[in-house]
Protein backbone atom coordinates (compact mmCIF):
# COMPACT_ATOMS: atom_id res chain seq x y z
CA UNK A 1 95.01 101.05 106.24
CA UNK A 2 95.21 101.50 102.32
CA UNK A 3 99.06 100.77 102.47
CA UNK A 4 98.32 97.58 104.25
CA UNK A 5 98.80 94.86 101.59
CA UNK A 6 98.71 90.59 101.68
CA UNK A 7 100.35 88.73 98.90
CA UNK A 8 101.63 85.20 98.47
CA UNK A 9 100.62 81.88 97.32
CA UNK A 10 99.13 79.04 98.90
CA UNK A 11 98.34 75.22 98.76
CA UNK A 12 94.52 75.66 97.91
CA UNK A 13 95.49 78.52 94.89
CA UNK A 14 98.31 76.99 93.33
CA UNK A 15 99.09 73.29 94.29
CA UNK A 16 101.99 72.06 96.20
CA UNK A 17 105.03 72.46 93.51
CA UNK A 18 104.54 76.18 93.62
CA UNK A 19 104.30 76.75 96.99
CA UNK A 20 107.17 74.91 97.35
CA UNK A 21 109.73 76.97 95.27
CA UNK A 22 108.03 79.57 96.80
CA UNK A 23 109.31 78.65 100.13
CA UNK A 24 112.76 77.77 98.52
CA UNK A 25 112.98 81.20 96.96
CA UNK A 26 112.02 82.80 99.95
CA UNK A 27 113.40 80.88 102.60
CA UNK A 28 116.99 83.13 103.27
CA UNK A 29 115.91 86.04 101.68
CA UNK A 30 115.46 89.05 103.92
CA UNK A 31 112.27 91.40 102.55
CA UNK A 32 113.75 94.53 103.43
CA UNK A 33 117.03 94.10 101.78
CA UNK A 34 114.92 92.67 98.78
CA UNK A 35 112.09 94.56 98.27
CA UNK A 36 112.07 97.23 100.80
CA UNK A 37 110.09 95.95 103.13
CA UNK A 38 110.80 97.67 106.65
CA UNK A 39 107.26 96.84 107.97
CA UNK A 40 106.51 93.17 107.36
CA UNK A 41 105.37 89.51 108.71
CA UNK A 42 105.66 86.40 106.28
CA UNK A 43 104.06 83.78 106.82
CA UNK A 44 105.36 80.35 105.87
CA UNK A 45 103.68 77.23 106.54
CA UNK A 46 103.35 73.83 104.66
CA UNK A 47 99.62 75.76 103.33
CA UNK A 48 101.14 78.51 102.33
CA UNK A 49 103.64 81.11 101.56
CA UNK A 50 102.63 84.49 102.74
CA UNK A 51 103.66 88.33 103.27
CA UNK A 52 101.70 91.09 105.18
CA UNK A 53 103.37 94.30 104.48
CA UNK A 54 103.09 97.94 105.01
CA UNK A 55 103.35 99.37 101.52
CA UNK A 56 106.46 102.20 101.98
CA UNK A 57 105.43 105.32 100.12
CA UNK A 58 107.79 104.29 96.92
CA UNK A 59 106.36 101.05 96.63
CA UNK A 60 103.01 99.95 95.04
CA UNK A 61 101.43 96.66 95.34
CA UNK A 62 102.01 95.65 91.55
CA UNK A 63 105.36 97.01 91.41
CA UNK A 64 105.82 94.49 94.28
CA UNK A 65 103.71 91.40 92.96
CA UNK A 66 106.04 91.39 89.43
CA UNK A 67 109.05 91.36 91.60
CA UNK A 68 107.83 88.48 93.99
CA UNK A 69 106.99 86.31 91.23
CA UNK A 70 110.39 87.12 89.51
CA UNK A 71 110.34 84.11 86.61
CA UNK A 72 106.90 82.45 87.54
CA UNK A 73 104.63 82.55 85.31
CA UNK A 74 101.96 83.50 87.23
CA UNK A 75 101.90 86.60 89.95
CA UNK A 76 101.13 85.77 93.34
CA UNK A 77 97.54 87.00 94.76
CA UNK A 78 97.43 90.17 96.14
CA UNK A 79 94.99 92.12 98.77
CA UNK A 80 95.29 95.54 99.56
CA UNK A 81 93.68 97.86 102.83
CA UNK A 82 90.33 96.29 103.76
CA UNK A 83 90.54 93.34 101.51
CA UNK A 84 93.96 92.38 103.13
CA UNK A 85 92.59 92.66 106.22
CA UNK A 86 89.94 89.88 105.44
CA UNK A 87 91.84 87.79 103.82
CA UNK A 88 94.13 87.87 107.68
CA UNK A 89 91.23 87.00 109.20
CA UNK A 90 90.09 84.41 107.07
CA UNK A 91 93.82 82.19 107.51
CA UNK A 92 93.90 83.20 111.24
CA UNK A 93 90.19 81.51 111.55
CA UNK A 94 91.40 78.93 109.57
CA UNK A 95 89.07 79.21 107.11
CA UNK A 96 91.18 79.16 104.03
CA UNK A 97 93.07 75.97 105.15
CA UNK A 98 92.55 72.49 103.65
CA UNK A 99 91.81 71.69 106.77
CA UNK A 100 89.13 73.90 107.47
CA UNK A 101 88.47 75.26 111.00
CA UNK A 102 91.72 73.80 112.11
CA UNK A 103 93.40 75.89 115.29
CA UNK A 104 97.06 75.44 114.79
CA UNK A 105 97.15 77.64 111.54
CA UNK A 106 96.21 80.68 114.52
CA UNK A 107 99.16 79.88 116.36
CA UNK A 108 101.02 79.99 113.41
CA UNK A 109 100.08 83.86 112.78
CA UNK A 110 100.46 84.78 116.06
CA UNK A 111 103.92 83.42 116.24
CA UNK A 112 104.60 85.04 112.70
CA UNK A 113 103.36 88.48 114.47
CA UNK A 114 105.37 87.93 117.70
CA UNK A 115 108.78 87.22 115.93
CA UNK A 116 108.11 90.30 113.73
CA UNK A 117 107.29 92.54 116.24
CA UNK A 118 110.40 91.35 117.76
CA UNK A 119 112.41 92.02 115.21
CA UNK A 120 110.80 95.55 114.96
CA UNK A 121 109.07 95.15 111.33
CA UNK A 122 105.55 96.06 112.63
CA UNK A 123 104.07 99.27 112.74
CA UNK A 124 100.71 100.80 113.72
CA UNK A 125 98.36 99.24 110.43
CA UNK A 126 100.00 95.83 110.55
CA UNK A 127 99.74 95.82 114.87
CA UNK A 128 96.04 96.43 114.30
CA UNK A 129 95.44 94.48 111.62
CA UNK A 130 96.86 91.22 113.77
CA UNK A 131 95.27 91.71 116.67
CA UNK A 132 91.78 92.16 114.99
CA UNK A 133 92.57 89.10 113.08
CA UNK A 134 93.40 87.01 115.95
CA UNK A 135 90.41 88.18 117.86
CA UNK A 136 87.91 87.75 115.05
CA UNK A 137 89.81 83.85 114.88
CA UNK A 138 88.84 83.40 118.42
CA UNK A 139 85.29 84.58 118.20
CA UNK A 140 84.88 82.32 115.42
CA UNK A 141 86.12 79.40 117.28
CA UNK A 142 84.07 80.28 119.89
CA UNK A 143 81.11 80.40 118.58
CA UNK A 144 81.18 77.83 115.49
CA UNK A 145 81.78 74.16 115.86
CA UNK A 146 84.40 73.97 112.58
CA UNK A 147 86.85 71.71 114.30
CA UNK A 148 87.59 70.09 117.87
CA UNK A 149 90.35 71.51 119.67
CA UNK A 150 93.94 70.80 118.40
CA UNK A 151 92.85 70.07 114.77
CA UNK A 152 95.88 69.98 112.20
CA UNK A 153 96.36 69.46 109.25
CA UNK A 154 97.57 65.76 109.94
CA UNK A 155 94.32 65.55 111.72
CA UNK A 156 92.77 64.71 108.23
CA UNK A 157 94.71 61.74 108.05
CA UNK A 158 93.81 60.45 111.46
CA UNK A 159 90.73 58.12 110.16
CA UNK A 160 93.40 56.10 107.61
CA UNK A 161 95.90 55.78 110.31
CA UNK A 162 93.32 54.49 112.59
CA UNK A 163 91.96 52.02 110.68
CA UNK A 164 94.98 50.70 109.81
CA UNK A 165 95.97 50.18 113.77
CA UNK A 166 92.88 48.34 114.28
CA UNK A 167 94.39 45.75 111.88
CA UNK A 168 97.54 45.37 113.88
CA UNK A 169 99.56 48.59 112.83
CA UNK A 170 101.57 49.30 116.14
CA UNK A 171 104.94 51.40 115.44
CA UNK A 172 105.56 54.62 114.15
CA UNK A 173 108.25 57.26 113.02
CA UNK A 174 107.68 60.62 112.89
CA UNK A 175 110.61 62.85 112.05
CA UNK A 176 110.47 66.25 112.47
CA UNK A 177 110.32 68.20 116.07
CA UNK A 178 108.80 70.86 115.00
CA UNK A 179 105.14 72.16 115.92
CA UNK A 180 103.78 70.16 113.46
CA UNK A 181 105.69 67.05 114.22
CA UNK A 182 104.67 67.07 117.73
CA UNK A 183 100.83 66.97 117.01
CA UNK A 184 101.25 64.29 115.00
CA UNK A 185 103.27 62.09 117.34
CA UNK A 186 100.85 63.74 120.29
CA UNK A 187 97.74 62.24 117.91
CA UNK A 188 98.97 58.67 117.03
CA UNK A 189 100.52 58.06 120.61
CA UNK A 190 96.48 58.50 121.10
CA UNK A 191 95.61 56.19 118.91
CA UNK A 192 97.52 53.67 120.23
CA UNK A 193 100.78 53.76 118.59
CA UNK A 194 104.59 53.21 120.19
CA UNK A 195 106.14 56.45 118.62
CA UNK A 196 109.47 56.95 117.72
CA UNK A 197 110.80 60.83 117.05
CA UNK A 198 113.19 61.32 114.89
CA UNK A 199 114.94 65.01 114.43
CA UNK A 200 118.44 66.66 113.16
CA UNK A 201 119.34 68.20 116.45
CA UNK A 202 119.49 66.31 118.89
CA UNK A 203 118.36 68.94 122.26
CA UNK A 204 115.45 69.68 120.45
CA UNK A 205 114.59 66.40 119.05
CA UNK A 206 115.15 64.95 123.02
CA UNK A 207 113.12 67.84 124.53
CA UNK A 208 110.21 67.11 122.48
CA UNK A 209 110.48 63.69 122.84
CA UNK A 210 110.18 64.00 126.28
CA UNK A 211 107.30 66.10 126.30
CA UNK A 212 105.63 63.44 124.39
CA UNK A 213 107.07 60.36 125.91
CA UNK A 214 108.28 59.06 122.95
CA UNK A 215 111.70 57.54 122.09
CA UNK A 216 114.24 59.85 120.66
CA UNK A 217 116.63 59.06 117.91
CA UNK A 218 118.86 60.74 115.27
CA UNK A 219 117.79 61.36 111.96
CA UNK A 220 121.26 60.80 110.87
CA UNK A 221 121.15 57.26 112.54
CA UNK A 222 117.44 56.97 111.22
CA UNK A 223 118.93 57.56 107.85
CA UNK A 224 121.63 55.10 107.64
CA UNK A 225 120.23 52.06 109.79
CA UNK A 226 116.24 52.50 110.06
CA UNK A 227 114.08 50.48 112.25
CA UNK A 228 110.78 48.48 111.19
CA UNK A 229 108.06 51.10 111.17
CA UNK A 230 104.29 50.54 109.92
CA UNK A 231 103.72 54.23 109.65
CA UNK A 232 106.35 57.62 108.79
CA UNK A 233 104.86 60.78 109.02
CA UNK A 234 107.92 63.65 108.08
CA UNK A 235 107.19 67.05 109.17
CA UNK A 236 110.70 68.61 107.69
CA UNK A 237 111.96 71.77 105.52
CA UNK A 238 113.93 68.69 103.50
CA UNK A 239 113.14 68.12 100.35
CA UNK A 240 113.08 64.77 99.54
CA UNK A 241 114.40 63.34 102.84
CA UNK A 242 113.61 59.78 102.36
CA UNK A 243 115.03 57.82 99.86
CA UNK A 244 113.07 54.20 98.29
CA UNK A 245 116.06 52.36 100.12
CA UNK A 246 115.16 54.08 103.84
CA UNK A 247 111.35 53.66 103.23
CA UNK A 248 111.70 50.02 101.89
CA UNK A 249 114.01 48.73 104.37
CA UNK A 250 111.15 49.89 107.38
CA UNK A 251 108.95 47.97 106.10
CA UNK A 252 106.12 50.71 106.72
CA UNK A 253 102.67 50.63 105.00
CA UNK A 254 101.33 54.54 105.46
CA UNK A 255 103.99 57.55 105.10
CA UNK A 256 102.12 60.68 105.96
CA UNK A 257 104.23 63.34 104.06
CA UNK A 258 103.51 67.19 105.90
CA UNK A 259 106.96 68.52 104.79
CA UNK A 260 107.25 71.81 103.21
CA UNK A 261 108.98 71.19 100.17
CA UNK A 262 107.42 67.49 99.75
CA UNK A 263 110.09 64.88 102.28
CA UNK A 264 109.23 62.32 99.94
CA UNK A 265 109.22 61.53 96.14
CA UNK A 266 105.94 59.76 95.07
CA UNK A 267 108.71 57.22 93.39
CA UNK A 268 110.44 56.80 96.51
CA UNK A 269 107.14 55.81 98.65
CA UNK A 270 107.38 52.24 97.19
CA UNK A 271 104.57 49.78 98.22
CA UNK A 272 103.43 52.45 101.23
CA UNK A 273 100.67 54.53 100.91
CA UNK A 274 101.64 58.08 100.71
CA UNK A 275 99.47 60.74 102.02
CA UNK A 276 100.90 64.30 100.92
CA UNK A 277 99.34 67.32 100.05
CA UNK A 278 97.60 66.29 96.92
CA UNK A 279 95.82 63.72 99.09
CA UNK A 280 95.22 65.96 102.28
CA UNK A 281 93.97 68.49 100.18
CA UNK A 282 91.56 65.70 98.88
CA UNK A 283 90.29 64.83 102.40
CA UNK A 284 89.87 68.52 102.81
CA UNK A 285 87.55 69.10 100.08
CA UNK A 286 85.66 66.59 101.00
CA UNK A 287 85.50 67.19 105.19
CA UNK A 288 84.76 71.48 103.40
CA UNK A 289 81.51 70.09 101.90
CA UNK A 290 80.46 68.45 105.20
CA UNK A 291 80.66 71.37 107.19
CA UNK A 292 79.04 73.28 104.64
CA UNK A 293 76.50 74.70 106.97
CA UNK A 294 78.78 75.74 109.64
CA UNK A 295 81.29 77.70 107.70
CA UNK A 296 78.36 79.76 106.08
CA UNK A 297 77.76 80.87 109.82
CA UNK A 298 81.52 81.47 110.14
CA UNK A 299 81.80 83.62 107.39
CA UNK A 300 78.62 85.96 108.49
CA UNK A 301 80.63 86.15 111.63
CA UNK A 302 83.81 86.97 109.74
CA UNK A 303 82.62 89.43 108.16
CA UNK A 304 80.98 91.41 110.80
CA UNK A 305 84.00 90.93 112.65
CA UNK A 306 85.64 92.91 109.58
CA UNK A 307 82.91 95.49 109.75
CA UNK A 308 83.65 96.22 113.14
CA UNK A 309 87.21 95.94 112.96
CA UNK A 310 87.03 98.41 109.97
CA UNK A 311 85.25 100.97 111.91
CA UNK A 312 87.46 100.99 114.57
CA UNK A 313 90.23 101.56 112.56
CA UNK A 314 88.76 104.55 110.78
CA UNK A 315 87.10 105.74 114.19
CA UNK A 316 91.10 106.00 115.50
CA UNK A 317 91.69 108.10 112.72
CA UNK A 318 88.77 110.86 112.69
CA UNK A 319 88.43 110.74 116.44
CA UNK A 320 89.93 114.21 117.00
CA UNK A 321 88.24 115.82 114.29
CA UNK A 322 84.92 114.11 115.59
CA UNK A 323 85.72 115.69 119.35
CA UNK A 324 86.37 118.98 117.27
CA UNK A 325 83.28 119.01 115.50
CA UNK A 326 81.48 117.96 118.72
CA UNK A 327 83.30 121.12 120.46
CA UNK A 328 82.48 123.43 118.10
CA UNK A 329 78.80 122.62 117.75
CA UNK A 330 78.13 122.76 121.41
CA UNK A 331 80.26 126.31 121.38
CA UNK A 332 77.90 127.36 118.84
CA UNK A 333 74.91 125.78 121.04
CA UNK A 334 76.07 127.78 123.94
CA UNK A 335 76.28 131.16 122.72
CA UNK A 336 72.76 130.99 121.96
CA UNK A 337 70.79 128.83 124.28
CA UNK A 338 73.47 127.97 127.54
CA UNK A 339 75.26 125.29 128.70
CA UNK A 340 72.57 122.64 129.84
CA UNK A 341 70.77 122.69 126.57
CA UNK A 342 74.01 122.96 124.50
CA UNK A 343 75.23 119.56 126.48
CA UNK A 344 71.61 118.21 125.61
CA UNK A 345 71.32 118.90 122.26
CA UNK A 346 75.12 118.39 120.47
CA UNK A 347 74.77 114.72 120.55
CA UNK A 348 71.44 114.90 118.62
CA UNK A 349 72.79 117.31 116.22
CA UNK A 350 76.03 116.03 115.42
CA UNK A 351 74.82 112.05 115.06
CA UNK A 352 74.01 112.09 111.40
CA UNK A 353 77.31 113.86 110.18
CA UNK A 354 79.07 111.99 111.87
CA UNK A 355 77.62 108.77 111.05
CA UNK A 356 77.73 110.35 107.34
CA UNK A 357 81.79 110.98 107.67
CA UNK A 358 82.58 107.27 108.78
CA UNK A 359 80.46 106.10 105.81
CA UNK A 360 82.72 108.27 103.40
CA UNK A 361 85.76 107.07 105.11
CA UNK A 362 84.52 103.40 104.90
CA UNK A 363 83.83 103.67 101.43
CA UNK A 364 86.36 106.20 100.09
CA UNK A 365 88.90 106.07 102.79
CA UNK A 366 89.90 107.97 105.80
CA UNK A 367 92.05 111.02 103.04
CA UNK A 368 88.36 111.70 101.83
CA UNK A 369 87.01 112.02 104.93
CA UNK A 370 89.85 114.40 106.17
CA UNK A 371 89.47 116.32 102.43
CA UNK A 372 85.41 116.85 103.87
CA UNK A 373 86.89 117.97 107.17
CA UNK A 374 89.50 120.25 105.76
CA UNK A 375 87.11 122.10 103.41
CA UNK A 376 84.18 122.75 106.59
CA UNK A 377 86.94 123.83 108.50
CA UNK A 378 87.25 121.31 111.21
CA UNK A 379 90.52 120.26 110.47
CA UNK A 380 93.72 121.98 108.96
């Protein structure tokens, strides 16, 4: 697990112009070809740009933070073995999102997992390092109340949008089909709103439209001859999709910006109120500090997720030369008091070294713990 390493930047760390030419940089550049990545899942949501790697035996983590950042000024954070494994945990929980406790940002990693594995970039440390993480996000969910069910990031903006329906706002535009895009058109239809879906291609864009009972429409057509519209939300990888013309001929008074780079210039939003990440992050902070209590428990339960997790992990590794040591003492055991006590007694006996040996490879890592072994003799 020492070669496992997490290093990226996010919303939260480093503000929303970062993480946007992060994504940029990022967004057609293959890992391995870059940076020698064979074993790797990146993460890349409108939070955050992420990579979980498998450090190859050439590569160390700083040599690989200065070439990530390439010009920035600043190097991306960077978490290596058991402190990469928390930090996994804490983004599958949803924990480190500005909306805290929010599920879809665990859907997100899984599906960042799945296509890697996929692909074949995931190996033994980052498999087990997943999985844990997803499981310890479930746990979590199931036992603190963070968030209701199908919270988003949009779902912070949900109180604005419905107080401006109970004054009379009635249509809506969301472009974007993606994952995002549907929650949000899935939330206002809720609130009361006639939604209108707007997306580049058209199957997808009519698929999801259909799921949701919405109307379907070009963006193309959206683009050139826009409807009236009291509320946008864009959920696009289009930077700067809407122009002041587009916004101002709909007439809308709340754009809801969740596009990853920004879909809309703070110039271009007119008269409207624009809600983008500086503002959700805002209403983040704020909803953070309310649940205060709560995500105090969730971290205790985090981290004895990680405890557990991390034993595990070094329990797969030593097993053998625990069943050795096991087999040897109870050989010794035998020659000198028989079988039935031997069996009686080797659990006794062997319980403090090896609670001792998963202490050293906790603290010092699983190569001491082996060095230990080597030198007593149990393994070669």
């Amino acid at each position: 697990m020492k070669r496992l390493a997490l290093l990226g930047v996010s919303q939260r760390r480093h503000g929303s112009s970062r993480l946007a030419d992060w994504h940029e940089r990022h967004l057609n550049l293959d890992l391995a070809d870059a940076y020698g990545l064979t074993h790797h899942v990146t993460l890349a949501t409108c939070n955050r740009w992420e990579v979980v790697t498998a450090l190859p035996a050439e590569l160390d983590v700083r040599t690989l933070r200065d070439a990530l950042k390439a010009n920035d000024d600043k190097p991306p954070y960077a978490y290596v073995g058991e402190a990469a494994v928390e930090r996994l945990m804490r983004i599958a929980a949803g924990l480190d999102s500005l909306n805290p406790g929010e599920d879809q940002i665990m859907q997100q990693v899984r599906h960042a997992y799945l296509a890697a594995r996929d692909a074949g970039r995931i190996n033994h440390e980052l498999s087990f390092a997943f999985e844990r993480s997803m499981q310890a996000a479930k746990r979590i969910r199931r036992t603190v109340a963070l968030a209701p069910v199908n919270t988003s990031l949009f779902s912070l903006a949900r109180p604005r949008l419905e107080a401006l329906h109970a004054k009379g706002a009635t249509a809506a535009l969301v472009i974007g089909a993606g994952e995002m895009g549907q929650l949000a058109a899935r939330s206002l239809a809720s609130i009361g709103f006639d939604v209108d879906l707007a997306n580049r291609s058209e199957t997808r864009g009519q698929e999801a439209a259909a799921a949701l009972n919405a109307r379907f429409l070009p963006l193309g057509d959206v683009l050139k001859n826009p409807g009236a519209y009291d509320v946008i939300v864009t959920a696009t990888p289009a930077k700067d999709l809407l122009p002041r013309s587009t916004i101002e001929n709909t007439g809308a008074v709340a754009i809801v910006d969740l596009g990853m780079p920004r879909n809309v210039h703070p110039d271009a939003a007119a008269d409207a109120e624009l809600i983008d990440a500086e503002q959700l992050e805002k209403m983040g902070r704020t909803r953070r500090a309310s649940i205060e209590t709560e995500l105090g428990r969730a971290e205790r339960l985090l981290l004895a997720e990680l405890d557990e997790a991390m034993n595990e992990w070094n329990e797969r590794q030593l097993g053998p030369s625990i069943v050795k040591m096991k087999e040897r003492m109870r050989s010794t055991l035998e020659e000198r008091l028989g079988q039935e006590d031997a069996d009686r007694l080797v659990g006794r006996l062997v319980h403090d070294p090896i609670k001792g040996l998963r202490a050293i490879a906790r603290e010092h890592g699983v190569d001491v713990a082996r060095t230990y072994l080597q030198e007593t003799g149990i393994q070669e």
